[in-house]
C-alpha atoms as a PDB file:
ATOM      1  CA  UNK A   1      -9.202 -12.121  -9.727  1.00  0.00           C
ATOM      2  CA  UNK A   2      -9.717 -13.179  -6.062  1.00  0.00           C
ATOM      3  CA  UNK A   3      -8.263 -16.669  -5.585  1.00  0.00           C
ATOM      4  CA  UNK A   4      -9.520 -19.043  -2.982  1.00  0.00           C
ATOM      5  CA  UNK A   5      -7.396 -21.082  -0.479  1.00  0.00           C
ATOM      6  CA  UNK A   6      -6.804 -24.305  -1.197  1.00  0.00           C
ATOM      7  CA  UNK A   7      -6.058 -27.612   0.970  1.00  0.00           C
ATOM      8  CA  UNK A   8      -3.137 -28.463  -0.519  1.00  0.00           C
ATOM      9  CA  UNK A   9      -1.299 -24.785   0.233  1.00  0.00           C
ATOM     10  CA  UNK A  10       0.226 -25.912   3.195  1.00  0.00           C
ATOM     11  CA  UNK A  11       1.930 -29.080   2.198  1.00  0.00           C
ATOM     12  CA  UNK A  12       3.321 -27.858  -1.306  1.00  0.00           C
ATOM     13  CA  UNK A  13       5.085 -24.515   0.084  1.00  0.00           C
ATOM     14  CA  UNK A  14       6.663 -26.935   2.396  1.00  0.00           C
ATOM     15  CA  UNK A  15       7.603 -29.481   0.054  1.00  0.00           C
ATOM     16  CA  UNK A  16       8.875 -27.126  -1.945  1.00  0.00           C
ATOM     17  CA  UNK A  17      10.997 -24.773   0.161  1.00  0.00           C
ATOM     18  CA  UNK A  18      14.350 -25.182  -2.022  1.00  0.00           C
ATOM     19  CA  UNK A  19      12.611 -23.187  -4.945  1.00  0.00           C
ATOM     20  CA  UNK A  20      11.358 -20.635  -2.410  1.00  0.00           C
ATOM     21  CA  UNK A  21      13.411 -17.628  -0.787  1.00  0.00           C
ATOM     22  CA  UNK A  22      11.974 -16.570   2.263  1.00  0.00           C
ATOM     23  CA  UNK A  23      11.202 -12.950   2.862  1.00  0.00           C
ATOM     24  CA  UNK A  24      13.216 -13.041   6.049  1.00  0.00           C
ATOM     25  CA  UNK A  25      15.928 -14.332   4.631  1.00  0.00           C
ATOM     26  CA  UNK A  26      16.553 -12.339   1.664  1.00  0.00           C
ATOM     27  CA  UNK A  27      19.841  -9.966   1.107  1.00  0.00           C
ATOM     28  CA  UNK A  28      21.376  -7.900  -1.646  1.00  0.00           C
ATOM     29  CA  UNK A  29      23.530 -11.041  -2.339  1.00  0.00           C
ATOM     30  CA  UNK A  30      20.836 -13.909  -2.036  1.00  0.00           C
ATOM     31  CA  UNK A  31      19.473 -11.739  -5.599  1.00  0.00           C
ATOM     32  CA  UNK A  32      22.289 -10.678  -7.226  1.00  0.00           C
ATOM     33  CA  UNK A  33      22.651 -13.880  -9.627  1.00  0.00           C
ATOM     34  CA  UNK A  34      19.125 -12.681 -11.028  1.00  0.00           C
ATOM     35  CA  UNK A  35      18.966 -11.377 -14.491  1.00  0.00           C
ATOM     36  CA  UNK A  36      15.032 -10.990 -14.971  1.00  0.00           C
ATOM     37  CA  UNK A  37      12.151 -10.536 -12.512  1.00  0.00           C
ATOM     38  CA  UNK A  38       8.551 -11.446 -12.779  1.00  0.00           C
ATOM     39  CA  UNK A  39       6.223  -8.800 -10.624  1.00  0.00           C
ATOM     40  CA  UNK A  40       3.077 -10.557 -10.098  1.00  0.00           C
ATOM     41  CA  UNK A  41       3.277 -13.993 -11.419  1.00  0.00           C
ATOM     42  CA  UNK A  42      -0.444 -15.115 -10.917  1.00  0.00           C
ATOM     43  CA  UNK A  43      -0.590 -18.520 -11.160  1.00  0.00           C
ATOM     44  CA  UNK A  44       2.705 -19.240 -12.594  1.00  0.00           C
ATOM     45  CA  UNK A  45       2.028 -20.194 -16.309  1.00  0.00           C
ATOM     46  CA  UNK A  46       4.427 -17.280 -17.764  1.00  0.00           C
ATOM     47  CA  UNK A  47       7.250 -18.094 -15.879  1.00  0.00           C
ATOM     48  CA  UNK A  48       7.210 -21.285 -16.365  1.00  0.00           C
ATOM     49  CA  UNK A  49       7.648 -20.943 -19.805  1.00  0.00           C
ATOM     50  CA  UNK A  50       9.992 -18.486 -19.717  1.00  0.00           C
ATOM     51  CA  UNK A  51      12.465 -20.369 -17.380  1.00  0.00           C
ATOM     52  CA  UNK A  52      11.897 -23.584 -20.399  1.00  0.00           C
ATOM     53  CA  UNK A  53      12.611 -21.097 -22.903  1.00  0.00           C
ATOM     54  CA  UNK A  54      15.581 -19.351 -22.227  1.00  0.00           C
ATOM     55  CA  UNK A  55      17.742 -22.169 -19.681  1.00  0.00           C
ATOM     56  CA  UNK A  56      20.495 -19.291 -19.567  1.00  0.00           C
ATOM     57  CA  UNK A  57      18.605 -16.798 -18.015  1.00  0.00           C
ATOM     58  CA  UNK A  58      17.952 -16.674 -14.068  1.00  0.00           C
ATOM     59  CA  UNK A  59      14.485 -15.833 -12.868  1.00  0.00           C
ATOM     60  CA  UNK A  60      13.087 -14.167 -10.173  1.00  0.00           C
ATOM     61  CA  UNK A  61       9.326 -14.630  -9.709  1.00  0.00           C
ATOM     62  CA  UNK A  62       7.517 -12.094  -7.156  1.00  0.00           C
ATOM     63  CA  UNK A  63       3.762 -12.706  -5.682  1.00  0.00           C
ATOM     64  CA  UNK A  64       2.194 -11.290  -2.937  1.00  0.00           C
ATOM     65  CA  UNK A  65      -1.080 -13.170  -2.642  1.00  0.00           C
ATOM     66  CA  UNK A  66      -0.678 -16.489  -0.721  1.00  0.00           C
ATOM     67  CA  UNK A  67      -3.003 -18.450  -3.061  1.00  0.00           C
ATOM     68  CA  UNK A  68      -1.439 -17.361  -5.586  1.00  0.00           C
ATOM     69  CA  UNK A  69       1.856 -17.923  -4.723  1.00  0.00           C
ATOM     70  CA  UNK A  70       1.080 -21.580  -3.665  1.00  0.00           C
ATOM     71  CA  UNK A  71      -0.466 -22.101  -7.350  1.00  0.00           C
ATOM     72  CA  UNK A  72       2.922 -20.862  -8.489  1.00  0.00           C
ATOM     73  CA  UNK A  73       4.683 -22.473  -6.597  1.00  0.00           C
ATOM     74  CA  UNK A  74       2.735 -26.473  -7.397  1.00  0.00           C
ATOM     75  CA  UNK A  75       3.597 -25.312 -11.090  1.00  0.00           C
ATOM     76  CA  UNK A  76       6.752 -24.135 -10.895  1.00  0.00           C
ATOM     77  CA  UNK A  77       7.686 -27.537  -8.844  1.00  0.00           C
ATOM     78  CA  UNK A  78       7.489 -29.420 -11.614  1.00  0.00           C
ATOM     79  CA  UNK A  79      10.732 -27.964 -13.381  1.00  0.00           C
ATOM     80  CA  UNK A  80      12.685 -27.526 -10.282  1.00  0.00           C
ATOM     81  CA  UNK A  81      15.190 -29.322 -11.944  1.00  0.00           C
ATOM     82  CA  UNK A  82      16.332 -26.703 -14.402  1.00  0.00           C
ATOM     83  CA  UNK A  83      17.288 -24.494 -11.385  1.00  0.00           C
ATOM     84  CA  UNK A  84      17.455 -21.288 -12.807  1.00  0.00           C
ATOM     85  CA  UNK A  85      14.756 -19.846 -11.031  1.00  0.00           C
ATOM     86  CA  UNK A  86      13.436 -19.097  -7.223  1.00  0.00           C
ATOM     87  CA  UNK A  87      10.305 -17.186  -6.485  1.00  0.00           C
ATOM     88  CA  UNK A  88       9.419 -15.016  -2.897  1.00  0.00           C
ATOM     89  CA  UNK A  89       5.756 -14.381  -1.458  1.00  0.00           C
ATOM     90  CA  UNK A  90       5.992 -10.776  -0.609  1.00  0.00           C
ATOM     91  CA  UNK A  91       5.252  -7.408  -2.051  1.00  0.00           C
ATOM     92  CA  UNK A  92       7.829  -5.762  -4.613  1.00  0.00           C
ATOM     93  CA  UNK A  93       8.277  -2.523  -2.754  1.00  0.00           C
ATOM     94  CA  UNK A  94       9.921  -5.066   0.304  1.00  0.00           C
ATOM     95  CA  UNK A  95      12.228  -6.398  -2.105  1.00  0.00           C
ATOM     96  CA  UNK A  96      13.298  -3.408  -4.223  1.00  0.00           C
ATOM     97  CA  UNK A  97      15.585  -2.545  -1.507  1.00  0.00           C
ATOM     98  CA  UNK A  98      17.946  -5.412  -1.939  1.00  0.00           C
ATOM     99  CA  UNK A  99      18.059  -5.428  -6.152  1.00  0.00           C
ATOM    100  CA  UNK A 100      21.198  -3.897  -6.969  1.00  0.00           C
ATOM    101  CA  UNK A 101      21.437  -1.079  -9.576  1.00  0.00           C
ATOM    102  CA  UNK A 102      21.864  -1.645 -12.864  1.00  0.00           C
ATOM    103  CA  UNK A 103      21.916  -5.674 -12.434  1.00  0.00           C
ATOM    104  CA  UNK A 104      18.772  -6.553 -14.606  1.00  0.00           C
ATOM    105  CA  UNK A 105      18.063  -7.371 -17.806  1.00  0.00           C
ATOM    106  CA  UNK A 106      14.311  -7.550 -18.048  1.00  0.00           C
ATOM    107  CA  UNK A 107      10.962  -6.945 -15.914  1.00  0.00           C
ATOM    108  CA  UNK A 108       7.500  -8.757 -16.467  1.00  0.00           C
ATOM    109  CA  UNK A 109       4.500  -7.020 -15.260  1.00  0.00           C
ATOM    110  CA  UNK A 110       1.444  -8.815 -16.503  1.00  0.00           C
ATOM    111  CA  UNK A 111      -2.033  -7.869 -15.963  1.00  0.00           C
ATOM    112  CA  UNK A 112      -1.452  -5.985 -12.345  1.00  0.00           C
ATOM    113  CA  UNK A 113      -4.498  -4.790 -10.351  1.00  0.00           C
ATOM    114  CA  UNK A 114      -5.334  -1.925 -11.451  1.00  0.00           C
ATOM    115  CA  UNK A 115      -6.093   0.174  -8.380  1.00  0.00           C
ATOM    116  CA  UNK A 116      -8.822   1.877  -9.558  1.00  0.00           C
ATOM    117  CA  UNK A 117     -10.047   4.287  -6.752  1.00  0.00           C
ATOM    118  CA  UNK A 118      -8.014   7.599  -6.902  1.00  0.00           C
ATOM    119  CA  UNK A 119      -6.319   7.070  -3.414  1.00  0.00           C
ATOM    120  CA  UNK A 120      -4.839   3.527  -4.482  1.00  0.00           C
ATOM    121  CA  UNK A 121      -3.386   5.122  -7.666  1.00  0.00           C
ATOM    122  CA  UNK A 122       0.092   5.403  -5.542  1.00  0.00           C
ATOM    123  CA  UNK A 123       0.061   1.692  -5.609  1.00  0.00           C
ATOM    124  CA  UNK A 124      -0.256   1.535  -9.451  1.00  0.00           C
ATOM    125  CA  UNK A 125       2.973  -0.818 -10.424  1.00  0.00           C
ATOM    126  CA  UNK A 126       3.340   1.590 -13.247  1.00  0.00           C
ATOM    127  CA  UNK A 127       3.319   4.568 -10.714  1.00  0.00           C
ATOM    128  CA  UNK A 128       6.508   7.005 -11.340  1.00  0.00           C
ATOM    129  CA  UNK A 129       7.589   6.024  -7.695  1.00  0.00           C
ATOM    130  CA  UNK A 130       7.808   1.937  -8.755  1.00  0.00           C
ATOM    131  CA  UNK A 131       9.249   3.257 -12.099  1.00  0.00           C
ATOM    132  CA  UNK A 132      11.472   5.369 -10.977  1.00  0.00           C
ATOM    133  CA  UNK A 133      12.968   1.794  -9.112  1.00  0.00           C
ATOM    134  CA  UNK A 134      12.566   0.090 -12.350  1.00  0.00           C
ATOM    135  CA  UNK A 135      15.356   2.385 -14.423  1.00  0.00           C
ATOM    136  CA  UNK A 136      17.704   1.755 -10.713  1.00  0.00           C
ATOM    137  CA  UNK A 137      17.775  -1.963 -11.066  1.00  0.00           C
ATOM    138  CA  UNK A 138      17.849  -2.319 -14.984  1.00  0.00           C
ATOM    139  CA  UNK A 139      20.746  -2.740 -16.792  1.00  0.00           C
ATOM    140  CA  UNK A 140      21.616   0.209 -19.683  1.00  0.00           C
ATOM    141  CA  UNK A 141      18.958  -1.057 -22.603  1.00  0.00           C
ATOM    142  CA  UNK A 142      17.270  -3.078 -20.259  1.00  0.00           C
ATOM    143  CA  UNK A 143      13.305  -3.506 -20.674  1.00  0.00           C
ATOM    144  CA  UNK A 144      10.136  -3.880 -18.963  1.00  0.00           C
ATOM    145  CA  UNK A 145       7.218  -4.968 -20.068  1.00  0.00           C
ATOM    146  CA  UNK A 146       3.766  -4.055 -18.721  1.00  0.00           C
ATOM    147  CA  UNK A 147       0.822  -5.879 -20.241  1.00  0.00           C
ATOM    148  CA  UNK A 148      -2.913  -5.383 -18.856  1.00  0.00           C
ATOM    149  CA  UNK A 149      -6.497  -5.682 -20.387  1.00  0.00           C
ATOM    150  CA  UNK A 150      -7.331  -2.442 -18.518  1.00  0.00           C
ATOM    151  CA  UNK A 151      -7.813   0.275 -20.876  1.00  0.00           C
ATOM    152  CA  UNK A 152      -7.959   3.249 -18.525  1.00  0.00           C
ATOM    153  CA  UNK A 153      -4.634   1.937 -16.584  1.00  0.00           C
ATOM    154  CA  UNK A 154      -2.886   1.169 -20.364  1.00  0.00           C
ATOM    155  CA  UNK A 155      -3.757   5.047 -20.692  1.00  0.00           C
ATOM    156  CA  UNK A 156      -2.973   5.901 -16.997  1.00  0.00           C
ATOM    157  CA  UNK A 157       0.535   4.095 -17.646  1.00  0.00           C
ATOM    158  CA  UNK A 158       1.689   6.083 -20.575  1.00  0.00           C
ATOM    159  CA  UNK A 159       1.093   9.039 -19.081  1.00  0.00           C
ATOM    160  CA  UNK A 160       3.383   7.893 -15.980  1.00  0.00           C
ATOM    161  CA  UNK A 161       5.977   7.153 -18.130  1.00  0.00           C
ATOM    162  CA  UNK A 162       5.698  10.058 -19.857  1.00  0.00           C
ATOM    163  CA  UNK A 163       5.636  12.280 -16.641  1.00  0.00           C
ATOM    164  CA  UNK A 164       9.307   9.972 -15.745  1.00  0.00           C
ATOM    165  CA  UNK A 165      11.172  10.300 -19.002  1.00  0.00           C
ATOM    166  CA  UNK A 166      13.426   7.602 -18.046  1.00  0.00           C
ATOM    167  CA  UNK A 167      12.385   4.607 -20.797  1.00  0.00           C
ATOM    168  CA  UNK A 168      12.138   5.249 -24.756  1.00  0.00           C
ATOM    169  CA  UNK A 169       8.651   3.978 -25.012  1.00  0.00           C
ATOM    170  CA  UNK A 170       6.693   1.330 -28.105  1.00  0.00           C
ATOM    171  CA  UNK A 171       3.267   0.809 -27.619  1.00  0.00           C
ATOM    172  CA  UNK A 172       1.831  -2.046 -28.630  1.00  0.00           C
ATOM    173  CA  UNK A 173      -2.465  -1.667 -28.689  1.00  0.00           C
ATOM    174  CA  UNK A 174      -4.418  -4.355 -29.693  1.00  0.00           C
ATOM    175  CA  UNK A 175      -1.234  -6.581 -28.604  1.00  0.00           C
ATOM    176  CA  UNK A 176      -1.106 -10.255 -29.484  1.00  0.00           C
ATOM    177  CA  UNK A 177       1.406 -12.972 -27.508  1.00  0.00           C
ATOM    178  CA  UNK A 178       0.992 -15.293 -30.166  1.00  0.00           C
ATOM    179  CA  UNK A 179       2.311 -12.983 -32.977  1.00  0.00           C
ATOM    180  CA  UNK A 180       5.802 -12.304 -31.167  1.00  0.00           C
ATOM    181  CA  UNK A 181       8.702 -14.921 -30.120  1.00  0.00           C
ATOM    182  CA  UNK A 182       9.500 -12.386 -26.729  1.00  0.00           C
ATOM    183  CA  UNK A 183       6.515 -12.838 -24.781  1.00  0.00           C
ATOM    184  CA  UNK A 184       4.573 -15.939 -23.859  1.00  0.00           C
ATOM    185  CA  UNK A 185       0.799 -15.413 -23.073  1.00  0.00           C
ATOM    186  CA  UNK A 186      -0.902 -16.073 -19.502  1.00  0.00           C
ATOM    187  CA  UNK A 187      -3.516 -17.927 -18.334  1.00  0.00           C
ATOM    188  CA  UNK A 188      -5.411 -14.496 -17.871  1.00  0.00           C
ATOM    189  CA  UNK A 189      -4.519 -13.214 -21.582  1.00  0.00           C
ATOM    190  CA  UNK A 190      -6.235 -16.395 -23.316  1.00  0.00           C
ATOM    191  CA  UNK A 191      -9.141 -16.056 -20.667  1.00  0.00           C
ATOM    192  CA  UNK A 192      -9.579 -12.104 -21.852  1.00  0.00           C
ATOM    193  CA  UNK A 193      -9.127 -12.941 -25.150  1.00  0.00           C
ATOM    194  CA  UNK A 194     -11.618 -15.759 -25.279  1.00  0.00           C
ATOM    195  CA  UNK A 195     -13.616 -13.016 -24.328  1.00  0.00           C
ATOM    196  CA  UNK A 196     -12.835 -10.481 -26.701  1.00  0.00           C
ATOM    197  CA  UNK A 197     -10.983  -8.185 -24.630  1.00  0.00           C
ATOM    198  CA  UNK A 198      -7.976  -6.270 -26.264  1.00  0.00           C
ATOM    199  CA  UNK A 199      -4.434  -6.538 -24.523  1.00  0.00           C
ATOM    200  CA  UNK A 200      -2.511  -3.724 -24.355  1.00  0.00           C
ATOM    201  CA  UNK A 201       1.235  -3.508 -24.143  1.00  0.00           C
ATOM    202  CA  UNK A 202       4.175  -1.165 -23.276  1.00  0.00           C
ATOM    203  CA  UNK A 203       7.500  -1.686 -23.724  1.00  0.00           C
ATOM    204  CA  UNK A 204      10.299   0.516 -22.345  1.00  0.00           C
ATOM    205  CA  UNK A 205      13.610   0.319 -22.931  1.00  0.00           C
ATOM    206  CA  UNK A 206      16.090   2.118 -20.257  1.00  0.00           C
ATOM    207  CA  UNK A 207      17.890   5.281 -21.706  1.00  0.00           C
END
């Protein structure tokens, strides 16, 4: 979904710098208090409600589009005071470097492009590379969760994980948010659903 810039984009990253980490600035120890990560948090309604859900947890929030991130960042600003969270505008593969092994407890993937051209398939966040980097940073049992409305990347996925044997895999196909107590819906997964368009889910759980 291709967002446009807004006015305001400016003024509320700079209001708002103390829930931002700057790409520049970030080091193996400016992440380490992190226990889950959001890849791709759109505009920011599923984080949100997972930093008001679970106060104990810290959260790390990843976008890489600039309008996007500024959406995020305008919603997340409005719950800065529960400071468990931060979120960075940058591309995951720039941050995997500094996530220590074996330090997280859960990953959010929600409705990632799906990179549909055979060439761009490499950039696929379900790609063996990315999980490959996934299994490195979770703890032992940790999860990730990788939702999308995109039937031939749900398909794509599996077979990724199956070609990385590094998760014990539950697939979840029609999935529904609002049957489960782990996983808030997005703003895209009512839109799709409005729609009629099935959700599909994977869940993997590091050996």
């Amino acid at each position: 979904m291709r967002l446009r810039h807004k006015k305001w984009t400016s003024s509320v990253l700079e209001e708002n710098k103390d829930i931002v980490i700057p790409l520049k600035g970030i080091t193996s120890k400016s992440l380490e208090s992190f226990t889950d990560i959001e890849i791709g948090c759109g505009l920011g309604g599923f984080l949100k409600d997972l930093v008001l859900l679970n106060p104990d947890k810290r959260y790390l929030g990843i976008e890489v589009n600039i309008n996007a991130f500024a959406s995020l960042v305008k919603k997340m600003k409005d719950i800065k005071e529960k400071d468990n969270f931060s979120v960075i505008n940058a591309p995951f593969e720039r941050v995997i470097p500094y996530l220590k092994s074996s330090s997280i407890d859960n990953i959010y993937i929600n409705f990632p492009d799906p990179w549909i051209k055979k060439r761009q398939y490499q950039r696929r966040l379900s790609y063996p590379y990315f999980l490959k980097e996934y299994y490195r940073i979770l703890k032992p049992g940790g999860k990730i969760f990788f939702r999308t409305d995109n039937l031939d990347l749900f398909n794509a996925s599996i077979s990724y994980f199956m070609l990385t044997p590094l998760f014990d895999l539950t697939i979840s196909y029609p999935f529904y948010s609002e049957k489960v107590d782990y996983l808030p819906s997005t703003e895209y997964e009512r839109k799709f659903r409005e729609k009629g368009v099935s959700i599909s889910l994977i869940t993997g759980i590091k050996k």
